[in-house]
PDB file of N, CA and C in Angstrom:
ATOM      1  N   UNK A   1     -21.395 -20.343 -24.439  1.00  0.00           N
ATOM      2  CA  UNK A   1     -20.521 -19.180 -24.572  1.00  0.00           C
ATOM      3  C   UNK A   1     -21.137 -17.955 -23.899  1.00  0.00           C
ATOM      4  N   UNK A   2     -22.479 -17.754 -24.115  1.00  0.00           N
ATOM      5  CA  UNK A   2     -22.909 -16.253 -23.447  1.00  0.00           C
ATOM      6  C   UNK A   2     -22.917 -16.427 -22.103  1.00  0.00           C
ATOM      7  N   UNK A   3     -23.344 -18.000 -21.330  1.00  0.00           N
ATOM      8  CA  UNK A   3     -23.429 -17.816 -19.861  1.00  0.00           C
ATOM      9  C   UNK A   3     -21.527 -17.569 -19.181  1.00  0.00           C
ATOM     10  N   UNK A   4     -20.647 -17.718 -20.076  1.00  0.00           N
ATOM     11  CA  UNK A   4     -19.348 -17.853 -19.604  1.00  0.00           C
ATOM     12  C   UNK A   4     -19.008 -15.776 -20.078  1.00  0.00           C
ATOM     13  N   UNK A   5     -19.700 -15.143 -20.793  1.00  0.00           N
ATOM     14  CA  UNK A   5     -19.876 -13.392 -21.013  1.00  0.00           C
ATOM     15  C   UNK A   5     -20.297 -12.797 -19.714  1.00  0.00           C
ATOM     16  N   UNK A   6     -22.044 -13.740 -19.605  1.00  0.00           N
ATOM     17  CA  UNK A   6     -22.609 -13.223 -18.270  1.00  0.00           C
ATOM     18  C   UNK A   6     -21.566 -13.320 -16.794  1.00  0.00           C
ATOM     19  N   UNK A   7     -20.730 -14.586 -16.615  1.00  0.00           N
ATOM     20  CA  UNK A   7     -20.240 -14.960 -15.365  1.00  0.00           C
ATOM     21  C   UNK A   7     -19.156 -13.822 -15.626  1.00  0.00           C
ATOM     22  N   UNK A   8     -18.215 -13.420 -16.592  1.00  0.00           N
ATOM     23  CA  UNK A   8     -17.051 -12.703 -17.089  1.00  0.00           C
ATOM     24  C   UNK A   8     -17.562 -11.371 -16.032  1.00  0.00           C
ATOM     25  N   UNK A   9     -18.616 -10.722 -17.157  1.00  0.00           N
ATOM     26  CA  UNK A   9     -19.145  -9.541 -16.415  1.00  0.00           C
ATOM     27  C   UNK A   9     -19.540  -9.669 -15.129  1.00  0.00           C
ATOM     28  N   UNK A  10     -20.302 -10.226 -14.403  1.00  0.00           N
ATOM     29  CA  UNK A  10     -20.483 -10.106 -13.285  1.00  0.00           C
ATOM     30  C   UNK A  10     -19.596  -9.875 -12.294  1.00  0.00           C
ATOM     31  N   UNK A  11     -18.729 -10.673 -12.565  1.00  0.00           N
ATOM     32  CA  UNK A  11     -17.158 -10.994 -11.480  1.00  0.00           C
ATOM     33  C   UNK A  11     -16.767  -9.194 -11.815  1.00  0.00           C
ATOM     34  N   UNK A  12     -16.587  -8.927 -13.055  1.00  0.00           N
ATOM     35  CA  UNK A  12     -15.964  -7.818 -13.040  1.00  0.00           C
ATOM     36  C   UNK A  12     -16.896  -6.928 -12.323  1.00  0.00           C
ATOM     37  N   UNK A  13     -18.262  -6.665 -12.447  1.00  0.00           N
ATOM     38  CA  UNK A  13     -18.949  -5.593 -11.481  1.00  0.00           C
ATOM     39  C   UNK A  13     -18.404  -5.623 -10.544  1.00  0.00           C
ATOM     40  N   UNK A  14     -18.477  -7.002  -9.885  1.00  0.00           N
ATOM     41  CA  UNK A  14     -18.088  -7.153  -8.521  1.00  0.00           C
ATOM     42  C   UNK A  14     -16.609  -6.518  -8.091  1.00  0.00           C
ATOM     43  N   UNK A  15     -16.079  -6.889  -9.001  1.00  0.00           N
ATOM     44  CA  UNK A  15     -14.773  -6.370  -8.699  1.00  0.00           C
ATOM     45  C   UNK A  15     -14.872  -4.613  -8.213  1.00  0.00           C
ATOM     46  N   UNK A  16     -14.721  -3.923  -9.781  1.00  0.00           N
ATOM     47  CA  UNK A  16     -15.313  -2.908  -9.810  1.00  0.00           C
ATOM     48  C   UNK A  16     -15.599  -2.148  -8.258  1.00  0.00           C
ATOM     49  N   UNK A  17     -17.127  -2.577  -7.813  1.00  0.00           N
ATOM     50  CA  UNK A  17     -18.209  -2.210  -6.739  1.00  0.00           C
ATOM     51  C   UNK A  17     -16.701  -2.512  -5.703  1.00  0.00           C
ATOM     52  N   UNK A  18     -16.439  -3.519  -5.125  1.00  0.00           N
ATOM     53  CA  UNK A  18     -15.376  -3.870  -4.416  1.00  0.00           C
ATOM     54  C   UNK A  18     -14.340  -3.017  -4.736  1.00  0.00           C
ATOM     55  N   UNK A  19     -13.393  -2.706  -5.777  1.00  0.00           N
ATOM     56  CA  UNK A  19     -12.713  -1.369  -5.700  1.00  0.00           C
ATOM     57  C   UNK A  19     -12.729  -0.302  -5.228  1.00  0.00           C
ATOM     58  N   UNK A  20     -14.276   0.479  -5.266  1.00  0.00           N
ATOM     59  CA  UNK A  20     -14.815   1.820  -5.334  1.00  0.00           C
ATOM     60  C   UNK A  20     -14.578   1.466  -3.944  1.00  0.00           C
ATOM     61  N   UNK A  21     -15.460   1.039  -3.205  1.00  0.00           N
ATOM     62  CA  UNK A  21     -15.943   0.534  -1.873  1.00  0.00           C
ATOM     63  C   UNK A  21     -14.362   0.459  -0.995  1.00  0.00           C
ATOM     64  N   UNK A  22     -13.391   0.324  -1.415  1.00  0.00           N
ATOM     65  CA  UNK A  22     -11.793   0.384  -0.805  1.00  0.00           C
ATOM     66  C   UNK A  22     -11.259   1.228  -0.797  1.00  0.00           C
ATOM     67  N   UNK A  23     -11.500   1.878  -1.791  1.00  0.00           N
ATOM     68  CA  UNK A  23     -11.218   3.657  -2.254  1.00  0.00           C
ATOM     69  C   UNK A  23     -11.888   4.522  -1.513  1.00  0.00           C
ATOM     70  N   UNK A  24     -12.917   4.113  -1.675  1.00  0.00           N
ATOM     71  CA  UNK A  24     -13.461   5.628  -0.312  1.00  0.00           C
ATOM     72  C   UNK A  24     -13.371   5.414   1.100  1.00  0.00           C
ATOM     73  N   UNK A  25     -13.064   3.812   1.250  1.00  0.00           N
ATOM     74  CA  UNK A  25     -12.481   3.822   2.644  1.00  0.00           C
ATOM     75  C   UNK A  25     -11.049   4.409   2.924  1.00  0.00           C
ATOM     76  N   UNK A  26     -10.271   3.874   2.053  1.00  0.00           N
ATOM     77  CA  UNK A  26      -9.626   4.787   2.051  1.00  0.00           C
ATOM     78  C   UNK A  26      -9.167   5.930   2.347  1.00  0.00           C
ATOM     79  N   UNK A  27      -9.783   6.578   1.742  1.00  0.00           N
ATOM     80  CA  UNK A  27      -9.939   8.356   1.300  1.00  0.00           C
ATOM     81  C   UNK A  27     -10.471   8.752   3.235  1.00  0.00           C
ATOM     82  N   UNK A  28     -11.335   7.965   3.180  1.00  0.00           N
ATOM     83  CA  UNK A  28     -12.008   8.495   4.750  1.00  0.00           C
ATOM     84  C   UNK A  28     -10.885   8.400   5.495  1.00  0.00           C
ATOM     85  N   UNK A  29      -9.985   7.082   5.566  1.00  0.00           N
ATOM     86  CA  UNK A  29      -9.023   6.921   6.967  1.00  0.00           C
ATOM     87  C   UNK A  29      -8.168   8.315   6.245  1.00  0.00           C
ATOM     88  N   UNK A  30      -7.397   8.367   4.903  1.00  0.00           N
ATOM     89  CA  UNK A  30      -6.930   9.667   4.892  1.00  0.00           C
ATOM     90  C   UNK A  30      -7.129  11.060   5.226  1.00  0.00           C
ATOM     91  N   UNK A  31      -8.056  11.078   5.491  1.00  0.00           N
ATOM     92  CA  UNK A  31      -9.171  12.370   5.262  1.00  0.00           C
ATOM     93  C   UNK A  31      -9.106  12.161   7.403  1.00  0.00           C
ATOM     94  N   UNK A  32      -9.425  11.024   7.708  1.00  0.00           N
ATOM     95  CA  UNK A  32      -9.288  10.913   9.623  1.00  0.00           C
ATOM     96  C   UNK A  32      -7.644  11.563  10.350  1.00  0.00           C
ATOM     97  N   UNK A  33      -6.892  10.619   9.422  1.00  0.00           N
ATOM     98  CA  UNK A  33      -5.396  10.783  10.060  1.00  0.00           C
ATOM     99  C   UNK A  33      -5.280  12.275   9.606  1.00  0.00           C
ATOM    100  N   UNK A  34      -5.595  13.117   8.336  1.00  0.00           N
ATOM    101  CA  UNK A  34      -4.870  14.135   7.712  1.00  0.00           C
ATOM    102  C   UNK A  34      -4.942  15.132   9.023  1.00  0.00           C
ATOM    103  N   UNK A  35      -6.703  15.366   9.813  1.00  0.00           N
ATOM    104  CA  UNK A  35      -7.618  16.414  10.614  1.00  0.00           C
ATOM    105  C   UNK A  35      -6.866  16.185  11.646  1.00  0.00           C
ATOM    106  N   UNK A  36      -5.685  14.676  12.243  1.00  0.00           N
ATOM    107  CA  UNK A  36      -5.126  14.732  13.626  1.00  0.00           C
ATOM    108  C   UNK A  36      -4.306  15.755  13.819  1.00  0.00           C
ATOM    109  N   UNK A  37      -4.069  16.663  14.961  1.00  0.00           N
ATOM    110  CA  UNK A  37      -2.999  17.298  14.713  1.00  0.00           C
ATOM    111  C   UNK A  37      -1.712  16.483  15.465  1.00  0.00           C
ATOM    112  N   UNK A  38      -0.611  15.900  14.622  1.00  0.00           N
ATOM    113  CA  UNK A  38       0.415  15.075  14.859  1.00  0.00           C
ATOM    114  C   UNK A  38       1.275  15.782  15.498  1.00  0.00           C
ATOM    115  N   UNK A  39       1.739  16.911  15.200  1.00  0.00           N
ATOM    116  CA  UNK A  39       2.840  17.991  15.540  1.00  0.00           C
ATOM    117  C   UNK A  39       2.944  19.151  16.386  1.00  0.00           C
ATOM    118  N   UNK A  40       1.784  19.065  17.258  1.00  0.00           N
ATOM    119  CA  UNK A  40       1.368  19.656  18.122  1.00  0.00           C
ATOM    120  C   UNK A  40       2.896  20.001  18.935  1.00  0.00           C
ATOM    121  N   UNK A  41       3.134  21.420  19.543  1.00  0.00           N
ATOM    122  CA  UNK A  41       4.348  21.576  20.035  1.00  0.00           C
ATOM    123  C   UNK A  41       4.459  20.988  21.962  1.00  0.00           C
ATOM    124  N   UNK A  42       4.665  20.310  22.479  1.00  0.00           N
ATOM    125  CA  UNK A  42       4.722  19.437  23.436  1.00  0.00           C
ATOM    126  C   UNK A  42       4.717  20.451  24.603  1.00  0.00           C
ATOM    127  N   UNK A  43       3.842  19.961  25.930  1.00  0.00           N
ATOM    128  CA  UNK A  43       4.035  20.766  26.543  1.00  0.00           C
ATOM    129  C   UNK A  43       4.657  20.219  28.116  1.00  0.00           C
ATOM    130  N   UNK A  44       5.369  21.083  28.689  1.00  0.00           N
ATOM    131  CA  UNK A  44       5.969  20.987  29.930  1.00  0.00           C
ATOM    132  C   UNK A  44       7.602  20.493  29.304  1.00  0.00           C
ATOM    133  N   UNK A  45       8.281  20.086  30.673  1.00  0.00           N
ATOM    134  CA  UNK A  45      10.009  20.638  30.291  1.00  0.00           C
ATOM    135  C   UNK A  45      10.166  19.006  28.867  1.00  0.00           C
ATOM    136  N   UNK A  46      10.251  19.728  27.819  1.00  0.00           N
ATOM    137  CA  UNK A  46      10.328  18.664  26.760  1.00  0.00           C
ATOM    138  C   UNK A  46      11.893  19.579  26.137  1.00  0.00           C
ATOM    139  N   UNK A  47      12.828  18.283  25.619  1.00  0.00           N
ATOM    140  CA  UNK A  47      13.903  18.344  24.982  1.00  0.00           C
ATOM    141  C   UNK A  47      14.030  18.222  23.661  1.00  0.00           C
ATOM    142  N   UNK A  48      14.206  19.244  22.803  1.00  0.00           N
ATOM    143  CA  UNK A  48      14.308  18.500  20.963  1.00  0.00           C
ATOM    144  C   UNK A  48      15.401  17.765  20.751  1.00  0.00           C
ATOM    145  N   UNK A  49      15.034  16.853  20.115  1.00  0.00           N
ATOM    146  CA  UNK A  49      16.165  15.423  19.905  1.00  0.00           C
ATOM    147  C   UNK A  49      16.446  15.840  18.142  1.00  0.00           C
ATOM    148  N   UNK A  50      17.723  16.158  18.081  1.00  0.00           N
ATOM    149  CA  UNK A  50      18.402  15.590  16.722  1.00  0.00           C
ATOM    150  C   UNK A  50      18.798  14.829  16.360  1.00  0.00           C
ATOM    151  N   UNK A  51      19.065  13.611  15.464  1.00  0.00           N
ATOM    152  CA  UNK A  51      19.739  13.033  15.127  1.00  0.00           C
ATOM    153  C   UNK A  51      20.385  13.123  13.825  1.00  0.00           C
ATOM    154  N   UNK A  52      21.801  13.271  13.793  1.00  0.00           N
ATOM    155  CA  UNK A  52      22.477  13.410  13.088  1.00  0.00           C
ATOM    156  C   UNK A  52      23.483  12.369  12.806  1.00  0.00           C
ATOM    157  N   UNK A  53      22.941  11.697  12.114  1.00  0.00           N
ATOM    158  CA  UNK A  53      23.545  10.400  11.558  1.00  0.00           C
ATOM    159  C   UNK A  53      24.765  10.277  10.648  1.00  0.00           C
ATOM    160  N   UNK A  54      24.993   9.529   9.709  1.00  0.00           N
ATOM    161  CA  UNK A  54      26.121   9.257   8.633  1.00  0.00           C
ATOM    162  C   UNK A  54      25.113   9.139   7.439  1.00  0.00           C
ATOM    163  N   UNK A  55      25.260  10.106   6.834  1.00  0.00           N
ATOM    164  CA  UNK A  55      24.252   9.810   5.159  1.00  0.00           C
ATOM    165  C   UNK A  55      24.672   9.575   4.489  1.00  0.00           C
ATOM    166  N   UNK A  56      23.475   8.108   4.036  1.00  0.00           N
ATOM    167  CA  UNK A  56      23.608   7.439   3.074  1.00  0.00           C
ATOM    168  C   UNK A  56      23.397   8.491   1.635  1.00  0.00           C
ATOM    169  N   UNK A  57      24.461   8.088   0.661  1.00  0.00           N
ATOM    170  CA  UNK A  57      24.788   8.672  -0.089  1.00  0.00           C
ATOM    171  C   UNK A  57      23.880   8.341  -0.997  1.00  0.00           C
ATOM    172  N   UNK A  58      23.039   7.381  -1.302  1.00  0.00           N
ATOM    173  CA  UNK A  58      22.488   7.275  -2.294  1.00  0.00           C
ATOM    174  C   UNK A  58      20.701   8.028  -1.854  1.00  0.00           C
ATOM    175  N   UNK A  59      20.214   8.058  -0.745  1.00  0.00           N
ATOM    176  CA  UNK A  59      19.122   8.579  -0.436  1.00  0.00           C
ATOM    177  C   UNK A  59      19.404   9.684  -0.427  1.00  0.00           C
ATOM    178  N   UNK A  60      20.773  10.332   0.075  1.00  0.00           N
ATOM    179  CA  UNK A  60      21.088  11.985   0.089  1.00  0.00           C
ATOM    180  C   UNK A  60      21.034  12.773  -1.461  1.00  0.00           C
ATOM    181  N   UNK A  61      21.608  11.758  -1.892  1.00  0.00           N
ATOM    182  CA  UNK A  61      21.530  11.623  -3.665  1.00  0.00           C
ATOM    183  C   UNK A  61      20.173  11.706  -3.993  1.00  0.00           C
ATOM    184  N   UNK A  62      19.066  11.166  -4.061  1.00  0.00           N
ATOM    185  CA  UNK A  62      17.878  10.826  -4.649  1.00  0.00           C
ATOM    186  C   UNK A  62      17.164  12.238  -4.127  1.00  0.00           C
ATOM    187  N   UNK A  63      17.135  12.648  -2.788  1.00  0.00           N
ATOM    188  CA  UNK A  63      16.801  13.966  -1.692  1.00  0.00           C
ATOM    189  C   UNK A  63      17.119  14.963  -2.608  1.00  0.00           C
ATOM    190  N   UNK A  64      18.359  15.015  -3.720  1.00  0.00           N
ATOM    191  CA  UNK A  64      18.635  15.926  -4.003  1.00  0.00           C
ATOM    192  C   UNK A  64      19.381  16.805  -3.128  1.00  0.00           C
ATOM    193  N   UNK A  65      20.312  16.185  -2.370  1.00  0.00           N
ATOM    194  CA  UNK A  65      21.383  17.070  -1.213  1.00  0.00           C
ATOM    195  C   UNK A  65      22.314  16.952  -1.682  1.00  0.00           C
TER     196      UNK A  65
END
């Protein structure tokens, strides 16, 4: 019974250590993409594109529109 406590716990450290270890990778790629600047305003003869679709009523709904 105690070596089947010891194997219990261990797996769970592991787990655990393996969680943390995903999480701050994580956090880093968030923390990489957040510093890109995505929205940078484009330069030379650039056109803004709208699209103005048919809204779905239930996402316009959920949006709160």
């Amino acid at each position: 019974m105690e070596k089947h406590v010891k194997e219990t716990v261990k797996i769970f450290i592991w787990f655990m250590i393996g969680a943390c270890f995903f999480s701050v990778c994580l956090h880093f790629i968030y923390k990489e993409f957040q510093e890109m600047h995505r929205y940078d305003l484009p330069e030379g003869p650039a056109v803004k594109v709208v699209e103005e679709g048919i809204p779905w009523f239930p996402f316009d709904f959920l949006k709160g529109e």
